[in-house]
C-alpha atoms as a PDB file:
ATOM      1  CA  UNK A   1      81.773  73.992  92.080  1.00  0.00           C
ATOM      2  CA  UNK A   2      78.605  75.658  94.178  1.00  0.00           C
ATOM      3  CA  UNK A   3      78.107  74.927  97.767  1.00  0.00           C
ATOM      4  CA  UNK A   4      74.767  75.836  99.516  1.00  0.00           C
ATOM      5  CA  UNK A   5      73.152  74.677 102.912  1.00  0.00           C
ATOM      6  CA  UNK A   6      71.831  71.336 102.189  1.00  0.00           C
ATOM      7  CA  UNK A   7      67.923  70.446 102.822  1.00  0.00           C
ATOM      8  CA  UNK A   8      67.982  67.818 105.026  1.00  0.00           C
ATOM      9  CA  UNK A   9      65.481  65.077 105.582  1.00  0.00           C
ATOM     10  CA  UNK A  10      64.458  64.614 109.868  1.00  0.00           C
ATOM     11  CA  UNK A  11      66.513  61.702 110.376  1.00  0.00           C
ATOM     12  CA  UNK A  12      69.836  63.268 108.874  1.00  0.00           C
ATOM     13  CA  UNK A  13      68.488  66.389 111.209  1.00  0.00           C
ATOM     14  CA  UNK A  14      68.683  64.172 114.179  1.00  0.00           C
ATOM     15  CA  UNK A  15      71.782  62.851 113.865  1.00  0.00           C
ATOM     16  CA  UNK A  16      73.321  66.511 112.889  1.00  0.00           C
ATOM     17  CA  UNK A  17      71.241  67.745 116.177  1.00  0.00           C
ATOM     18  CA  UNK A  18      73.235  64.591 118.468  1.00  0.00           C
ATOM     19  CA  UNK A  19      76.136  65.258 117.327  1.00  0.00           C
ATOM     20  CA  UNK A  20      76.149  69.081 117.562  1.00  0.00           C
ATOM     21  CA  UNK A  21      74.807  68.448 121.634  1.00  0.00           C
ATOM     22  CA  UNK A  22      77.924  65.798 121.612  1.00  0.00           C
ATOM     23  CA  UNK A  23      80.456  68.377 120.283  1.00  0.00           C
ATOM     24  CA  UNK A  24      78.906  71.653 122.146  1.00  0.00           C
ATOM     25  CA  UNK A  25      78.824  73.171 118.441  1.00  0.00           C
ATOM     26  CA  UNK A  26      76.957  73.937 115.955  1.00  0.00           C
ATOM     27  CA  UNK A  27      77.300  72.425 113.021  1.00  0.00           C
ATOM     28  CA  UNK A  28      76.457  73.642 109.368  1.00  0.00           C
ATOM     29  CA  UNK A  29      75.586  71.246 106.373  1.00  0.00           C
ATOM     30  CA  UNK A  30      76.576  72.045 102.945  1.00  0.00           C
ATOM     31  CA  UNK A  31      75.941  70.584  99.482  1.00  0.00           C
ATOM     32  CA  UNK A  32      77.826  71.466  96.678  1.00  0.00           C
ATOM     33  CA  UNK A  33      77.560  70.039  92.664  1.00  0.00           C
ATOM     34  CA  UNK A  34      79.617  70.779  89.486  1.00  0.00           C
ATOM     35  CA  UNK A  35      77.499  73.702  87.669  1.00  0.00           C
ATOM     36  CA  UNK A  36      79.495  75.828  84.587  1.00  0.00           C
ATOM     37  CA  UNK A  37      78.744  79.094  84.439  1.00  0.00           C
ATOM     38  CA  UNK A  38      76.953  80.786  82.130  1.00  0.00           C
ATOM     39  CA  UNK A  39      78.182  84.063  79.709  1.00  0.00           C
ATOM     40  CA  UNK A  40      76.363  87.109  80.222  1.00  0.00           C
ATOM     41  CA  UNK A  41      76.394  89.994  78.418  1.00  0.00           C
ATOM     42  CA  UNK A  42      77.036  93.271  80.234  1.00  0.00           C
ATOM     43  CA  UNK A  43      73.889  94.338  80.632  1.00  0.00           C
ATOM     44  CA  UNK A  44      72.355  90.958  82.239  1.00  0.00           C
ATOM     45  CA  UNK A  45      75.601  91.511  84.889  1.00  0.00           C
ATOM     46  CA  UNK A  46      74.680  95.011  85.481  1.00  0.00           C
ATOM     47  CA  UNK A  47      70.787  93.681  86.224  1.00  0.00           C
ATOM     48  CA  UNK A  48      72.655  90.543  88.413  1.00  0.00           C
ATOM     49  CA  UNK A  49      74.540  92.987  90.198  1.00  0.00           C
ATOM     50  CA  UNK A  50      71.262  95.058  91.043  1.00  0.00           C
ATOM     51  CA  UNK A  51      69.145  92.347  92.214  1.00  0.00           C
ATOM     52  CA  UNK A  52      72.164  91.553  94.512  1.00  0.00           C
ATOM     53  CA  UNK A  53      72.244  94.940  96.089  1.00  0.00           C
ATOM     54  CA  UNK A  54      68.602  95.172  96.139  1.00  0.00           C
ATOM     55  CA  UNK A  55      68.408  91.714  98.098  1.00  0.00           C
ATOM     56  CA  UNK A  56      71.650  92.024  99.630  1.00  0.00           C
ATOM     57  CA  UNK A  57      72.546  88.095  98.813  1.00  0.00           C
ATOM     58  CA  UNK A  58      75.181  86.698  95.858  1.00  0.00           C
ATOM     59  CA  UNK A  59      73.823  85.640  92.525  1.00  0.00           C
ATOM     60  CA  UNK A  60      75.476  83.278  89.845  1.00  0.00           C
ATOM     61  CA  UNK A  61      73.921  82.834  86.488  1.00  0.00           C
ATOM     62  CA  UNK A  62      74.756  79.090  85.514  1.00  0.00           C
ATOM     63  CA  UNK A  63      73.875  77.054  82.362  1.00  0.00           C
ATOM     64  CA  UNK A  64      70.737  75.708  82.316  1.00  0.00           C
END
């Protein structure tokens, strides 16, 4: 399973925004799917693993 921050249309915005004024805290929203990953050879994860460093976030190679 893959989470991520969700993009969220205004009006589910809004209500996130009341509810966060309501609570006192923020609140993050997260989506996640079923993805499989994909098999890399050692190479491609040495080139993943690079990119990563280079733009200091994770990376996951999935099937398409």
């Amino acid at each position: 399973m893959m989470c991520n921050l969700s993009a969220l249309k205004s009006e589910e915005l809004l209500r996130i925004n009341e509810l966060e004024k309501e609570l006192g805290t923020p609140l993050l929203a997260f989506s996640c799917r079923e993805l499989k990953p994909a098999e890399v050879s050692q190479d491609q994860l040495e080139k993943i693993k690079a990119l990563e460093t280079q733009l200091g976030m994770s990376l996951v190679a999935v099937r398409a």
